[in-house]
N, C-alpha and C. Protein backbone atom coordinates (compact mmCIF):
# COMPACT_ATOMS: atom_id res chain seq x y z
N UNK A 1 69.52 -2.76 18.23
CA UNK A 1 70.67 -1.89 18.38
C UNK A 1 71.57 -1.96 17.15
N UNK A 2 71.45 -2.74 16.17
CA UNK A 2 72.15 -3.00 15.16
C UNK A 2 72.57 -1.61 14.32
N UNK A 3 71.53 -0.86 14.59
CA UNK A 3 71.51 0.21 14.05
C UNK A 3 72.40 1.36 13.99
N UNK A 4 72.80 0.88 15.45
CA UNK A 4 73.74 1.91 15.95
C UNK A 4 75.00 2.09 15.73
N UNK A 5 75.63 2.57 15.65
CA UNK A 5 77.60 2.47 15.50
C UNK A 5 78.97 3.20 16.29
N UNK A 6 79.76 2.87 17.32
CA UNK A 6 80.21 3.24 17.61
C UNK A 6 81.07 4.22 16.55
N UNK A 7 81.47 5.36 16.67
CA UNK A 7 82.99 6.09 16.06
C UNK A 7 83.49 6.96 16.39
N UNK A 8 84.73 7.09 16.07
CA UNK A 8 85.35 8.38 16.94
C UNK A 8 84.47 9.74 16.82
N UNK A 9 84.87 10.44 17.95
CA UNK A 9 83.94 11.57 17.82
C UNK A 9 84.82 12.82 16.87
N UNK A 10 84.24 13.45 16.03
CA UNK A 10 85.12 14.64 15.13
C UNK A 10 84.65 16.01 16.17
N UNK A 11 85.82 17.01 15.59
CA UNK A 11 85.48 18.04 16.12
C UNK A 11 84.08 18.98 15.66
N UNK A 12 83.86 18.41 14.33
CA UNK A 12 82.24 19.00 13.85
C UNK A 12 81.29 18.17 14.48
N UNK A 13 81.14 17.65 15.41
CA UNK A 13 80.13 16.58 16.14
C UNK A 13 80.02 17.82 17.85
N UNK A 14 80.49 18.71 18.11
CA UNK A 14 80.83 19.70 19.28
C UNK A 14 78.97 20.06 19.32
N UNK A 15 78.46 20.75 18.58
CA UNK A 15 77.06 21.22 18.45
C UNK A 15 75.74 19.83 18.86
N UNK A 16 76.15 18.62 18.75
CA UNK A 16 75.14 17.60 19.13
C UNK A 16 76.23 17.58 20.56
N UNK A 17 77.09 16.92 20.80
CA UNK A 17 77.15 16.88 21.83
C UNK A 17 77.53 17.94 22.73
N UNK A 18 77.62 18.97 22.32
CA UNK A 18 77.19 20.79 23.68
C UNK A 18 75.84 20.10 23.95
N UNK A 19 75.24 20.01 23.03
CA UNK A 19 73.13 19.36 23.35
C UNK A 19 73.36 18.75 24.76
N UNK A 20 73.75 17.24 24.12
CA UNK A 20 73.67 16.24 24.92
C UNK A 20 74.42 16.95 26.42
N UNK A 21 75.51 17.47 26.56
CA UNK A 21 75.99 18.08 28.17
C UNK A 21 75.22 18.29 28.57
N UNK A 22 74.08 19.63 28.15
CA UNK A 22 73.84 20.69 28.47
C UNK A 22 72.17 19.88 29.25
N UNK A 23 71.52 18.80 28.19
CA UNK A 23 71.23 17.55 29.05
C UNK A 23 71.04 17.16 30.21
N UNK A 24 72.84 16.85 30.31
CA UNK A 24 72.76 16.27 31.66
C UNK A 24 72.81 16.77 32.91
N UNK A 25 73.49 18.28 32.41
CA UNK A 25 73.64 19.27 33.15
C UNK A 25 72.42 19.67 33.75
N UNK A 26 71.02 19.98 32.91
CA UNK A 26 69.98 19.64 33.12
C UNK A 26 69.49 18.85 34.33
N UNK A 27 69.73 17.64 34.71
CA UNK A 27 69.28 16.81 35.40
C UNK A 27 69.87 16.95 36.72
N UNK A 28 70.98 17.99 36.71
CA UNK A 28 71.28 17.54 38.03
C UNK A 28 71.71 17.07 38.63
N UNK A 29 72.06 15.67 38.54
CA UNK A 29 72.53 14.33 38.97
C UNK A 29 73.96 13.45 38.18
N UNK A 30 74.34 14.47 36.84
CA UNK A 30 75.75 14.12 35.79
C UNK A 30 76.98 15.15 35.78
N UNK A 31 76.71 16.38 36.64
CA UNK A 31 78.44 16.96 36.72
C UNK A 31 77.87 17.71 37.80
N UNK A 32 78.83 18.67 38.29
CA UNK A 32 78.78 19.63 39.33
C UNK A 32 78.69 21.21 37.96
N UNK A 33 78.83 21.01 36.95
CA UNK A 33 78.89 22.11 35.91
C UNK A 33 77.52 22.97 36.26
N UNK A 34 77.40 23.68 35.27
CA UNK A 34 75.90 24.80 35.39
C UNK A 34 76.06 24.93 34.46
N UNK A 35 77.13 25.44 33.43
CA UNK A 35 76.71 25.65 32.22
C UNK A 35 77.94 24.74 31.41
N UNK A 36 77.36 25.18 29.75
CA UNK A 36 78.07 24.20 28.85
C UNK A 36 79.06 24.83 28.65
N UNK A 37 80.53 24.96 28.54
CA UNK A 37 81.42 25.66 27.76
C UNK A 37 81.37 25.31 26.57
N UNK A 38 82.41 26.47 25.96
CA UNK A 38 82.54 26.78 24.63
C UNK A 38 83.51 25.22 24.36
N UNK A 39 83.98 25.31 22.83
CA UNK A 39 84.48 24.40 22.69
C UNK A 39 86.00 24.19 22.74
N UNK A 40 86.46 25.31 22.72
CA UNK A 40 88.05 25.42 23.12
C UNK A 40 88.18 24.95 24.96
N UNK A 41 87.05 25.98 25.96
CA UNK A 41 87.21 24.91 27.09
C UNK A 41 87.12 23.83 27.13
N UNK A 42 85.98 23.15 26.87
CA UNK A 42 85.86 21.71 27.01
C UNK A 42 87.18 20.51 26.33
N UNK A 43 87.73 21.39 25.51
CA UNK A 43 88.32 20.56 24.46
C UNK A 43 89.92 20.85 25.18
N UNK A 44 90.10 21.75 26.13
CA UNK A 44 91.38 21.74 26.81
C UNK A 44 91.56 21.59 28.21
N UNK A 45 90.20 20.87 28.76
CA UNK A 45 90.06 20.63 29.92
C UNK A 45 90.89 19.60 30.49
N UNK A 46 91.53 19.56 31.69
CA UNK A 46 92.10 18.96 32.50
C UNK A 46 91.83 17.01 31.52
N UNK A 47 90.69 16.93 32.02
CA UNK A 47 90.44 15.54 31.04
C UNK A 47 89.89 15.32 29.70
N UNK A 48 91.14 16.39 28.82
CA UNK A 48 90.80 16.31 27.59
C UNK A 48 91.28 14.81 27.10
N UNK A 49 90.87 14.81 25.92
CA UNK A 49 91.13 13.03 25.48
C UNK A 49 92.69 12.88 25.37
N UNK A 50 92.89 11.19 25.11
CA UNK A 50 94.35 10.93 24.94
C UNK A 50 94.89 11.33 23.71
N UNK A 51 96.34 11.27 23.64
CA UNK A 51 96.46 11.51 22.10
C UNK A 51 95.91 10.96 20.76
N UNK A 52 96.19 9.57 20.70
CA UNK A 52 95.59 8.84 20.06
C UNK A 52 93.92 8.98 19.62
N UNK A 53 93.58 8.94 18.27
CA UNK A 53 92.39 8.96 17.48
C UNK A 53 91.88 8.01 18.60
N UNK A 54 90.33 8.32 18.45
CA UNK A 54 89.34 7.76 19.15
C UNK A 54 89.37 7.58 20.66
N UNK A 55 89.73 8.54 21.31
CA UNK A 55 89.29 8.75 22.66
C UNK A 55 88.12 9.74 23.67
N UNK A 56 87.38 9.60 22.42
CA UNK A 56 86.17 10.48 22.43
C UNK A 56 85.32 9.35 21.11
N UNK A 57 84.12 9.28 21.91
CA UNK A 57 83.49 7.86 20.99
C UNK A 57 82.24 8.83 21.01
N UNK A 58 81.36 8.18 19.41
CA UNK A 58 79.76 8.59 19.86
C UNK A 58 79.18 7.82 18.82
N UNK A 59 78.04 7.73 19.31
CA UNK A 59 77.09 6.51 18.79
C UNK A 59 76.29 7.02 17.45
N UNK A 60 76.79 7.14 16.52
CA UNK A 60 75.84 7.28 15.15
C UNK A 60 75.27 8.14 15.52
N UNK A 61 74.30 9.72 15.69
CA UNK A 61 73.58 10.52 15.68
C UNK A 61 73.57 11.47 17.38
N UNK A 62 73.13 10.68 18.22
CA UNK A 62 72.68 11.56 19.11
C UNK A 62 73.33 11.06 20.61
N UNK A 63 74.41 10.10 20.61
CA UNK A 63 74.94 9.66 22.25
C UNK A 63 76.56 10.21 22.35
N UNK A 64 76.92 10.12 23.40
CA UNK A 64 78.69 10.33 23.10
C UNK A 64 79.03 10.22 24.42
N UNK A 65 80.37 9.29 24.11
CA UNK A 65 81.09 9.12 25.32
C UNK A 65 82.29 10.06 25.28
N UNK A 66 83.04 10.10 26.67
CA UNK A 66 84.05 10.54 26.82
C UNK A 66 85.14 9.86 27.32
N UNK A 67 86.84 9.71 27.25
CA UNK A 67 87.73 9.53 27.93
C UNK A 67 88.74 10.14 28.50
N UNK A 68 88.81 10.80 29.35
CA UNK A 68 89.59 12.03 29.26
C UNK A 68 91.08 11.28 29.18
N UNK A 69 92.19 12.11 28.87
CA UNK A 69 93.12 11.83 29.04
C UNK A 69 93.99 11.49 30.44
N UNK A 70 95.16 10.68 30.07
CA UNK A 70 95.70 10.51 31.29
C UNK A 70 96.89 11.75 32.34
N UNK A 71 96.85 11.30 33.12
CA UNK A 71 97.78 12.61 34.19
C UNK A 71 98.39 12.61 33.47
N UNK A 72 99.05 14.50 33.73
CA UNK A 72 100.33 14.65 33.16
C UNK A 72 101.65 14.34 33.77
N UNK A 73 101.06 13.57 35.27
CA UNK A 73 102.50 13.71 36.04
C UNK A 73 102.22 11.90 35.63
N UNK A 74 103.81 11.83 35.65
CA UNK A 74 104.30 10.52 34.34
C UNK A 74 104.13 9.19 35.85
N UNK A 75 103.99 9.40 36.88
CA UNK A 75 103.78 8.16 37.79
C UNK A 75 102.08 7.92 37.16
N UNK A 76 101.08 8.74 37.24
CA UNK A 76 99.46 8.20 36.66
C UNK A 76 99.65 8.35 35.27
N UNK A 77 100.82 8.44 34.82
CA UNK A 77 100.23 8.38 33.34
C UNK A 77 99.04 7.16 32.24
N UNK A 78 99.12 6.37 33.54
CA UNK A 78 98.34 4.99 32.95
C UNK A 78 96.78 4.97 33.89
N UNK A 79 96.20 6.12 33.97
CA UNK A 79 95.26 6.61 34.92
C UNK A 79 94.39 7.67 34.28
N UNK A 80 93.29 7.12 33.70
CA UNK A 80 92.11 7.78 33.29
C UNK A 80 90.86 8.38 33.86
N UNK A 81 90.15 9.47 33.44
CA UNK A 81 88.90 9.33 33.88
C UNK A 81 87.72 9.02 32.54
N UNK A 82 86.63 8.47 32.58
CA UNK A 82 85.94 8.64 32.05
C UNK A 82 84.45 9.11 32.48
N UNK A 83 83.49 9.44 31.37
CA UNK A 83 82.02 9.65 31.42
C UNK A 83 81.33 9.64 30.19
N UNK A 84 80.50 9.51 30.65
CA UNK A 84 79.47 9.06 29.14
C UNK A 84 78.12 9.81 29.49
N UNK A 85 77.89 10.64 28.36
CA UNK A 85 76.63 10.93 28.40
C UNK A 85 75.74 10.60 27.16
N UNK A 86 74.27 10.51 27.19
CA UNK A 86 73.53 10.15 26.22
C UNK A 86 72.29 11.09 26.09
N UNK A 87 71.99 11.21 25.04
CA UNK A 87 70.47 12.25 25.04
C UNK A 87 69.42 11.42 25.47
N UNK A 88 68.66 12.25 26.19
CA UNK A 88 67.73 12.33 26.91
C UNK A 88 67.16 11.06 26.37
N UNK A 89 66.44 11.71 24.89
CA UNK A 89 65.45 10.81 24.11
C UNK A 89 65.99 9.43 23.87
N UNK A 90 67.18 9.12 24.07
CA UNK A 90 67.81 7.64 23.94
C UNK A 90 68.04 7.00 25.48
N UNK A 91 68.07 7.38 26.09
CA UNK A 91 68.74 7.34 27.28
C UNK A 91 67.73 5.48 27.89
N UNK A 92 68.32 4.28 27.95
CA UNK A 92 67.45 3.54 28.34
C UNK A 92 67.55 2.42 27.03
N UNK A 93 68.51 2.88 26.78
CA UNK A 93 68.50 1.62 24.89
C UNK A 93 69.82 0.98 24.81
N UNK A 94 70.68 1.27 25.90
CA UNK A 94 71.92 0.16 25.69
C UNK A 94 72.88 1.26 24.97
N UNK A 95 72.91 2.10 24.27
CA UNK A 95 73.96 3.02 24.21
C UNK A 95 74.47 3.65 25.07
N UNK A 96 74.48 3.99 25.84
CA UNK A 96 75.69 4.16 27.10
C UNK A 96 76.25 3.12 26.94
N UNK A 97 75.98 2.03 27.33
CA UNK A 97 76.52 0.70 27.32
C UNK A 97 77.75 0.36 26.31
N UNK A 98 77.25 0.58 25.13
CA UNK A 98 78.02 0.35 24.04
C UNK A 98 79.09 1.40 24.09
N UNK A 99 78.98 2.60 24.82
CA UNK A 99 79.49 3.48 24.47
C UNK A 99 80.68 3.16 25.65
N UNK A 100 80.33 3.14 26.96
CA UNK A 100 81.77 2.66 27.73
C UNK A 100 82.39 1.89 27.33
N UNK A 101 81.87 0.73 26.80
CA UNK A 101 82.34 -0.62 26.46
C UNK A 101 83.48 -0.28 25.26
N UNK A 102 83.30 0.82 24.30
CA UNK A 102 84.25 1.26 23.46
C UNK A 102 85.43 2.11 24.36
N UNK A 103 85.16 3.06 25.34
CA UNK A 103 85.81 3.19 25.90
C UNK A 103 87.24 2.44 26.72
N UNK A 104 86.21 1.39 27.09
CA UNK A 104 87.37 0.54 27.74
C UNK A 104 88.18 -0.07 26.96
N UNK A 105 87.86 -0.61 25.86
CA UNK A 105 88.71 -1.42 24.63
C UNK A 105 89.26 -0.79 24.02
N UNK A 106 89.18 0.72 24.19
CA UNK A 106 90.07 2.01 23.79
C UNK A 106 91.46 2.22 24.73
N UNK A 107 90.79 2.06 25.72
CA UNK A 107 92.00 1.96 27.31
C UNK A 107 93.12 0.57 26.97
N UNK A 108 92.42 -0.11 27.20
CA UNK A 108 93.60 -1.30 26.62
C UNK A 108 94.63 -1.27 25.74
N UNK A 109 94.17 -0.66 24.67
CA UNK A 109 95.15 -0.26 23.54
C UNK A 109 95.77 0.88 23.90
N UNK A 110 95.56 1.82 24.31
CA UNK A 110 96.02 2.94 24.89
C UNK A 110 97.23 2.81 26.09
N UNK A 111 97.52 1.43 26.77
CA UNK A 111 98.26 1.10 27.88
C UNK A 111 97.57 2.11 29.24
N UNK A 112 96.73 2.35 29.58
CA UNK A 112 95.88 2.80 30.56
C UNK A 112 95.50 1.28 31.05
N UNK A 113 96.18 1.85 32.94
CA UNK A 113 95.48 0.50 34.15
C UNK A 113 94.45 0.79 34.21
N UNK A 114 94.39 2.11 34.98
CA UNK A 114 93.08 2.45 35.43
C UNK A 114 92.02 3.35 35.10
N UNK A 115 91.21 3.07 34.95
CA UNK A 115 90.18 4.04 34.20
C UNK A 115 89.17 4.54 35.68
N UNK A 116 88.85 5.90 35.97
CA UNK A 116 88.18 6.27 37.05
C UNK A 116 87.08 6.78 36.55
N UNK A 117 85.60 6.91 37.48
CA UNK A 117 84.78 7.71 36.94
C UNK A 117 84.29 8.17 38.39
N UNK A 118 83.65 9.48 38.40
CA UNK A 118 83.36 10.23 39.82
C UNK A 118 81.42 10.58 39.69
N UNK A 119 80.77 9.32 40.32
CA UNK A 119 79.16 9.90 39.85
C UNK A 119 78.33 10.00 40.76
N UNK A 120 77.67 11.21 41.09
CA UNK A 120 77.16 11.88 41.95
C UNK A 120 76.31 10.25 42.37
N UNK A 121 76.21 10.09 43.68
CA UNK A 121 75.69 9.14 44.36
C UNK A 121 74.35 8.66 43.97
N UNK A 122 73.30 9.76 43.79
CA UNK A 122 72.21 9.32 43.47
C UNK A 122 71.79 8.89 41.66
N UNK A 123 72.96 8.73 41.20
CA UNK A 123 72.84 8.68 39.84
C UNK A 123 73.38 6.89 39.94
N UNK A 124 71.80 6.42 40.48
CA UNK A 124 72.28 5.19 40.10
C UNK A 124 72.01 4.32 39.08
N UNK A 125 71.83 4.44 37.90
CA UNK A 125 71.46 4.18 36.76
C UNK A 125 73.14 4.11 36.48
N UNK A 126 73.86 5.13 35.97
CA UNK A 126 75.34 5.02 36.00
C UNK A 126 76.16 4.52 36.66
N UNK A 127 75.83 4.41 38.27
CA UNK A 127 76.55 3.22 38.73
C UNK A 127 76.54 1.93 38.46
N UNK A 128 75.41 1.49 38.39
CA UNK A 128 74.83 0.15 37.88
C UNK A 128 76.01 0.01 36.57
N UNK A 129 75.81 1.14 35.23
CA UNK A 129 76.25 0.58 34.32
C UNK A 129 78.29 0.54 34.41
N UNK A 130 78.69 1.01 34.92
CA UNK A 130 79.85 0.94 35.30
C UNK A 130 80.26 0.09 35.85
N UNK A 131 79.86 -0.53 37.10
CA UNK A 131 80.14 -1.78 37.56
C UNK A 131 79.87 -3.57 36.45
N UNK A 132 78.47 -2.75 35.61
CA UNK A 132 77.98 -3.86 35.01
C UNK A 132 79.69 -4.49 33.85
N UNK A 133 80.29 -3.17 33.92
CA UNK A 133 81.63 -2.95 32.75
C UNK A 133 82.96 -3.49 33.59
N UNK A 134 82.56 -4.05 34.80
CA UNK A 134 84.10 -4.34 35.75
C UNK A 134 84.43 -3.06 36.42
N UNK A 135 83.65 -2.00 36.72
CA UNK A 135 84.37 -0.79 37.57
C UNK A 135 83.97 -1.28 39.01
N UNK A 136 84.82 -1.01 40.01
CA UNK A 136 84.19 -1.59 41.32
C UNK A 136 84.07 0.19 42.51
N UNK A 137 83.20 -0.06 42.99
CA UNK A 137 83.48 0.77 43.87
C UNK A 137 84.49 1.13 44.95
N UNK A 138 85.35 2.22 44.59
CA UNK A 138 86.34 2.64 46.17
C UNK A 138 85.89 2.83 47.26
N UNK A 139 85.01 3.89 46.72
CA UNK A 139 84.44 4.86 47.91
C UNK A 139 83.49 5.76 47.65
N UNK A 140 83.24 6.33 48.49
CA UNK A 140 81.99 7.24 48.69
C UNK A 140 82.47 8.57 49.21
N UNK A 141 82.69 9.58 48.11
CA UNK A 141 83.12 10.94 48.68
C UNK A 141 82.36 11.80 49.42
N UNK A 142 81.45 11.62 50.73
CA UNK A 142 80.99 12.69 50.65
C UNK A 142 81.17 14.24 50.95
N UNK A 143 80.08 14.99 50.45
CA UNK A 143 79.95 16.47 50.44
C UNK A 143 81.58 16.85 49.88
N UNK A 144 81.78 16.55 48.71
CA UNK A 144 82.90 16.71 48.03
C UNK A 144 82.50 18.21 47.20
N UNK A 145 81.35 18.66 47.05
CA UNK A 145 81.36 19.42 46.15
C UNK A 145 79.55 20.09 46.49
N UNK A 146 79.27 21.13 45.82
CA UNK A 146 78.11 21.92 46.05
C UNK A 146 77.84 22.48 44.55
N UNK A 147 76.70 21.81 44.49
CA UNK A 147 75.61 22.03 43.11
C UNK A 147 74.35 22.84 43.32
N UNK A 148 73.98 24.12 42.89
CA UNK A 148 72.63 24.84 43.10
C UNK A 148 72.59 24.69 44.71
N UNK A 149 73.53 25.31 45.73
CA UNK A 149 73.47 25.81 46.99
C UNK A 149 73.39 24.01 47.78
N UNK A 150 73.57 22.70 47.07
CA UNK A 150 73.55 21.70 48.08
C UNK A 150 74.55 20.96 47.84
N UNK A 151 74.77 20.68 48.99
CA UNK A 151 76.28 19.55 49.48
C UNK A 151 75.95 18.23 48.67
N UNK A 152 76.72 17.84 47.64
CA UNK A 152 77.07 16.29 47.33
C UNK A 152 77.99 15.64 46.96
N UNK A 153 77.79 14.39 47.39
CA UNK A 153 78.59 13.16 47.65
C UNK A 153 78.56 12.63 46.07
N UNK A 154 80.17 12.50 45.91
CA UNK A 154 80.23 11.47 44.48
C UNK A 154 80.74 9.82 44.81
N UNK A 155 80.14 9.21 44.36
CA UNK A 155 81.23 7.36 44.69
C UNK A 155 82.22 7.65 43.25
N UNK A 156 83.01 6.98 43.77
CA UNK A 156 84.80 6.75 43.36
C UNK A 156 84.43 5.39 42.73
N UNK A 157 84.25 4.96 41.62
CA UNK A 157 84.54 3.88 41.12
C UNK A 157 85.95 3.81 40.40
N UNK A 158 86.40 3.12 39.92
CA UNK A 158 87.56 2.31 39.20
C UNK A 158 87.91 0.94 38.33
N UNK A 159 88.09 0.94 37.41
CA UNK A 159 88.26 -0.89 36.44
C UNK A 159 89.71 -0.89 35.90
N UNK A 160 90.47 -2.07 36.56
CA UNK A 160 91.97 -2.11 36.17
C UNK A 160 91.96 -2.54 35.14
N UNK A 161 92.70 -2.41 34.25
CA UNK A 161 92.92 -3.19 32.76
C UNK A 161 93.49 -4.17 33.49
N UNK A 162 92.99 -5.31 32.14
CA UNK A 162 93.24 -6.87 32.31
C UNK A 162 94.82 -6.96 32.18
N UNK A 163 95.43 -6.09 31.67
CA UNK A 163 96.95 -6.37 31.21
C UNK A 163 98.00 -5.57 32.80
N UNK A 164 97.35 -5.00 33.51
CA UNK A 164 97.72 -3.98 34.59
C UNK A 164 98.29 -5.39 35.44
N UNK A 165 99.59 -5.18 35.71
CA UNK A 165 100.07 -6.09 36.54
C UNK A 165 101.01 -7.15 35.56
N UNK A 166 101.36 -7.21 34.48
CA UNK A 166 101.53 -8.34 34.32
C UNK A 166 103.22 -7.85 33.70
């Protein structure tokens, strides 16, 4: 993995990772989406990144994480979501891994408690790696939402920052 490098993601990096969405979107099992938006949506979406440089990470060539930003209503302002997606052809090499893991050490500095992520139930490959990061499970939403005409359930995970509370 040496090879690899976390860095912030630029806005000329939009064309590899539209790829990589469009991916996961693919599978089924990584958003309730159907298609990829353009880059002005994605980039002004509800969980667009925080202010601060580097809240959008991607791994040297072909992985990329996300952090969306925190609420605008100032009680969650310390309340994130994240997701991470990776291309296909990498998918299974520890970049996701690396890639939340920047995430979270992004959150810390950022003064963010809680970081949330919402992943369709049967995507347990991503649960695994989220918990493996300190996210614990809340709950289990089901039939929260309908993908290609079927009812599914997302689990509610969550990881408090170490500094949350003190």
């Amino acid at each position: 993995m040496g090879e690899w490098t976390i860095e912030a993601m630029q806005d000329s990096d939009w064309p590899a990772v539209r790829e990589i969405y469009r991916q996961g979107i693919v599978t089924g099992d990584a958003t309730f989406e159907t298609d990829v938006p353009e880059w002005a949506a994605w980039d002004a979406a509800p969980s667009a990144p925080l202010p601060a440089d580097g809240s959008r990470w991607r791994a040297r060539r072909r992985a990329r994480g996300r952090m969306g930003g925190p609420s605008r209503r100032t009680v969650y302002a310390g309340v994130a979501e994240v997701s991470v997606y990776v291309a296909e052809a990498l998918r299974g090499q520890g970049i996701g891994r690396r890639l939340l893991a920047a995430l979270v050490a992004e959150s810390e500095g950022q003064g963010i408690w809680t970081l949330q992520a919402g992943i369709f139930a049967e995507n347990r490959a991503s649960i695994a790696l989220h918990q493996r990061l300190g996210f614990r499970m809340v709950d289990r939403r089901e039939r929260i939402g309908r993908r290609d005409g079927r009812w599914r359930d997302t689990v509610l995970l969550e990881r408090r920052s170490e500094e949350a509370g003190k």
